[in-house]
C-alpha atoms as a PDB file:
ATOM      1  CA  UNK A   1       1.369   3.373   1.186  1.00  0.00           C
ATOM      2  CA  UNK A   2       0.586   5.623  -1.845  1.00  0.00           C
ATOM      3  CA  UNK A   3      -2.962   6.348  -2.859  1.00  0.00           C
ATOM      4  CA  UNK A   4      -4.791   8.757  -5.083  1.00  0.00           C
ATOM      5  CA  UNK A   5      -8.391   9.929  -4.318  1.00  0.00           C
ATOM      6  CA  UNK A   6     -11.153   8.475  -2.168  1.00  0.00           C
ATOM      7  CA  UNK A   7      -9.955   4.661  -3.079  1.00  0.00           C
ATOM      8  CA  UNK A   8     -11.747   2.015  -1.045  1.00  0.00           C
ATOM      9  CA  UNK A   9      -8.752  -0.387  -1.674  1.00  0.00           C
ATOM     10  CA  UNK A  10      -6.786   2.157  -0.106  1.00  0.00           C
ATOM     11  CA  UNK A  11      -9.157   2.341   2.819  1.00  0.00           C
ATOM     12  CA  UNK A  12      -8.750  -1.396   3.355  1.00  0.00           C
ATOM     13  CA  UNK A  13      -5.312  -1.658   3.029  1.00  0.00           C
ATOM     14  CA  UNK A  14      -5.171   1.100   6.105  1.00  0.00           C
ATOM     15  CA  UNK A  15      -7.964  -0.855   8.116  1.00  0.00           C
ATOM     16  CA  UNK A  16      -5.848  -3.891   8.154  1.00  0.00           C
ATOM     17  CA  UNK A  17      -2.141  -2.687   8.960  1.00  0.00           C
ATOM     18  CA  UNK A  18      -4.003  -0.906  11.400  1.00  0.00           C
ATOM     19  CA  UNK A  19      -5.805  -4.261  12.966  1.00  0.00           C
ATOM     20  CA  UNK A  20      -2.207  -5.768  12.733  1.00  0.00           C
ATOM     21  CA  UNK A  21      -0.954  -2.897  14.651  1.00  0.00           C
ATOM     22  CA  UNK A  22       1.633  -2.021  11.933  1.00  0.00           C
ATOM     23  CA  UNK A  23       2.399   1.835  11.405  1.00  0.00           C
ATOM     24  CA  UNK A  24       2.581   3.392   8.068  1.00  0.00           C
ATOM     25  CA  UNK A  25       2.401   6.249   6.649  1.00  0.00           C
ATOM     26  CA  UNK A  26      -0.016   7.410   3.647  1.00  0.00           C
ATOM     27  CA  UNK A  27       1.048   9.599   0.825  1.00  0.00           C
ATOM     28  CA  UNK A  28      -1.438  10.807  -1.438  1.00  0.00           C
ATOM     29  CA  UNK A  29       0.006  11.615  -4.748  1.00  0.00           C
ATOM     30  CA  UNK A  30      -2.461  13.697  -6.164  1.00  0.00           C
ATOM     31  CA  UNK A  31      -1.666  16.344  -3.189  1.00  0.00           C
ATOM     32  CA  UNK A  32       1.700  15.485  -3.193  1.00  0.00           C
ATOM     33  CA  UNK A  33       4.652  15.954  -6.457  1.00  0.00           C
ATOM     34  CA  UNK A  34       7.634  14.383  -4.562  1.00  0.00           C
ATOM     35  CA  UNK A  35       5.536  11.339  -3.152  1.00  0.00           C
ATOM     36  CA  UNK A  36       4.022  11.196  -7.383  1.00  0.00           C
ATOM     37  CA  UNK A  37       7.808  11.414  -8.020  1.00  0.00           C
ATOM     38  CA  UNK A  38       9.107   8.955  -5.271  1.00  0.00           C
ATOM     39  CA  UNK A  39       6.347   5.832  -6.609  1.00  0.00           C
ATOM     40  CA  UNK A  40       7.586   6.309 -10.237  1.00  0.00           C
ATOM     41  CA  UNK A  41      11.188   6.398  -9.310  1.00  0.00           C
ATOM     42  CA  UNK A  42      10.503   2.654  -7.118  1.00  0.00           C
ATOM     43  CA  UNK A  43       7.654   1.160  -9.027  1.00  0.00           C
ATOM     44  CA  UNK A  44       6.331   0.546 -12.467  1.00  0.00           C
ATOM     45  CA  UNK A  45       2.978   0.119 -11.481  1.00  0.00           C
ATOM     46  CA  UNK A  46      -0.467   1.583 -13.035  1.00  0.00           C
ATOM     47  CA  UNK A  47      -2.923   0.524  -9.992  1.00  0.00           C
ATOM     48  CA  UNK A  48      -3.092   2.311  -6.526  1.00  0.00           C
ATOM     49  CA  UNK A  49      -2.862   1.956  -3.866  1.00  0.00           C
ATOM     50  CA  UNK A  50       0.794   0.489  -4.001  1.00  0.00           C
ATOM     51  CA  UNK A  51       2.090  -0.682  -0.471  1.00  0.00           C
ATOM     52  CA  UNK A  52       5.683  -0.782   0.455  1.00  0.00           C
ATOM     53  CA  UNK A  53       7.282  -3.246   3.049  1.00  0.00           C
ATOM     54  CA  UNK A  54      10.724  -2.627   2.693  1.00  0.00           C
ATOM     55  CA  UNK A  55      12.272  -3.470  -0.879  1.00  0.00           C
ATOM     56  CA  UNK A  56       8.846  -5.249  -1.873  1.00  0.00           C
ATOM     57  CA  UNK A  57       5.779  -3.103  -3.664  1.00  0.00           C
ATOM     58  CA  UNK A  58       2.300  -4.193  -3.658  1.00  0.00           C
ATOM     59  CA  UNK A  59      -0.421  -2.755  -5.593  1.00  0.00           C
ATOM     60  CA  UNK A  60      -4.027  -3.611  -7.105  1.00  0.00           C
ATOM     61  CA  UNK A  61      -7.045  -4.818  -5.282  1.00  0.00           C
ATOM     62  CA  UNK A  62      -6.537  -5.354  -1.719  1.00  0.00           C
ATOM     63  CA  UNK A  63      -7.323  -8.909  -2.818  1.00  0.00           C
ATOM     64  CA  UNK A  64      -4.864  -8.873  -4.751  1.00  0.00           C
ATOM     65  CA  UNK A  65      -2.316  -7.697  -1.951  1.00  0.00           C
ATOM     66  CA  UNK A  66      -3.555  -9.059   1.204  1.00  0.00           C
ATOM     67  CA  UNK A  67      -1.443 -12.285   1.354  1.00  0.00           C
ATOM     68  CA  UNK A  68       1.525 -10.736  -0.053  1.00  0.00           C
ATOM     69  CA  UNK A  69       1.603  -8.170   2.442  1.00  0.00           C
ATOM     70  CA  UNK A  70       1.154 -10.532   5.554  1.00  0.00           C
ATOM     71  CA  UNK A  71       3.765 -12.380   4.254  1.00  0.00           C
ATOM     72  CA  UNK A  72       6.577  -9.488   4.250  1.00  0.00           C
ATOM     73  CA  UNK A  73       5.355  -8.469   7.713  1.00  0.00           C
ATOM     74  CA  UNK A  74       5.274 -12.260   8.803  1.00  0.00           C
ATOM     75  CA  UNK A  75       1.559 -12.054   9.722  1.00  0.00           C
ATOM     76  CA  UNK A  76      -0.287 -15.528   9.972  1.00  0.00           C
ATOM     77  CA  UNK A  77      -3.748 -16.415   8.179  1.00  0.00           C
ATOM     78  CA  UNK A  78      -3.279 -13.242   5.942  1.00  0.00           C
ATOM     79  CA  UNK A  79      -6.030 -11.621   7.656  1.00  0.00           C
END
């Protein structure tokens, strides 16, 4: 997952691969060039955070990636 700042999106995006019991691994790109480098090189996206599962990127509103996220990972009720 790549996030910038103190994002609360980013914060729930963690909270619920964590309930799922899903690791992953944060990269901050505003402490971090190649992780900056490594998001523009796989997505042309302007919101953070932007979650990877495997060849699929998700970004925006944890609204707005919630379902598509629990779909890559197979996860029932999206939750």
């Amino acid at each position: 997952m790549y996030t910038a700042g103190a994002c609360a999106t980013s914060r729930a995006v963690g909270a619920f691969l964590t309930r799922h019991a899903i690791p992953f691994t944060e990269q901050n790109i505003d402490h971090d060039a190649q992780a900056r480098a490594e998001l523009l090189a796989r997505a042309d996206v302007s919101a953070l955070p932007v979650t990877q599962v495997g060849d699929q990127i998700f970004s925006g509103t944890f609204r707005d990636q919630r379902e598509g996220i629990a779909r890559a990972l197979r996860l029932t009720g999206g939750r």
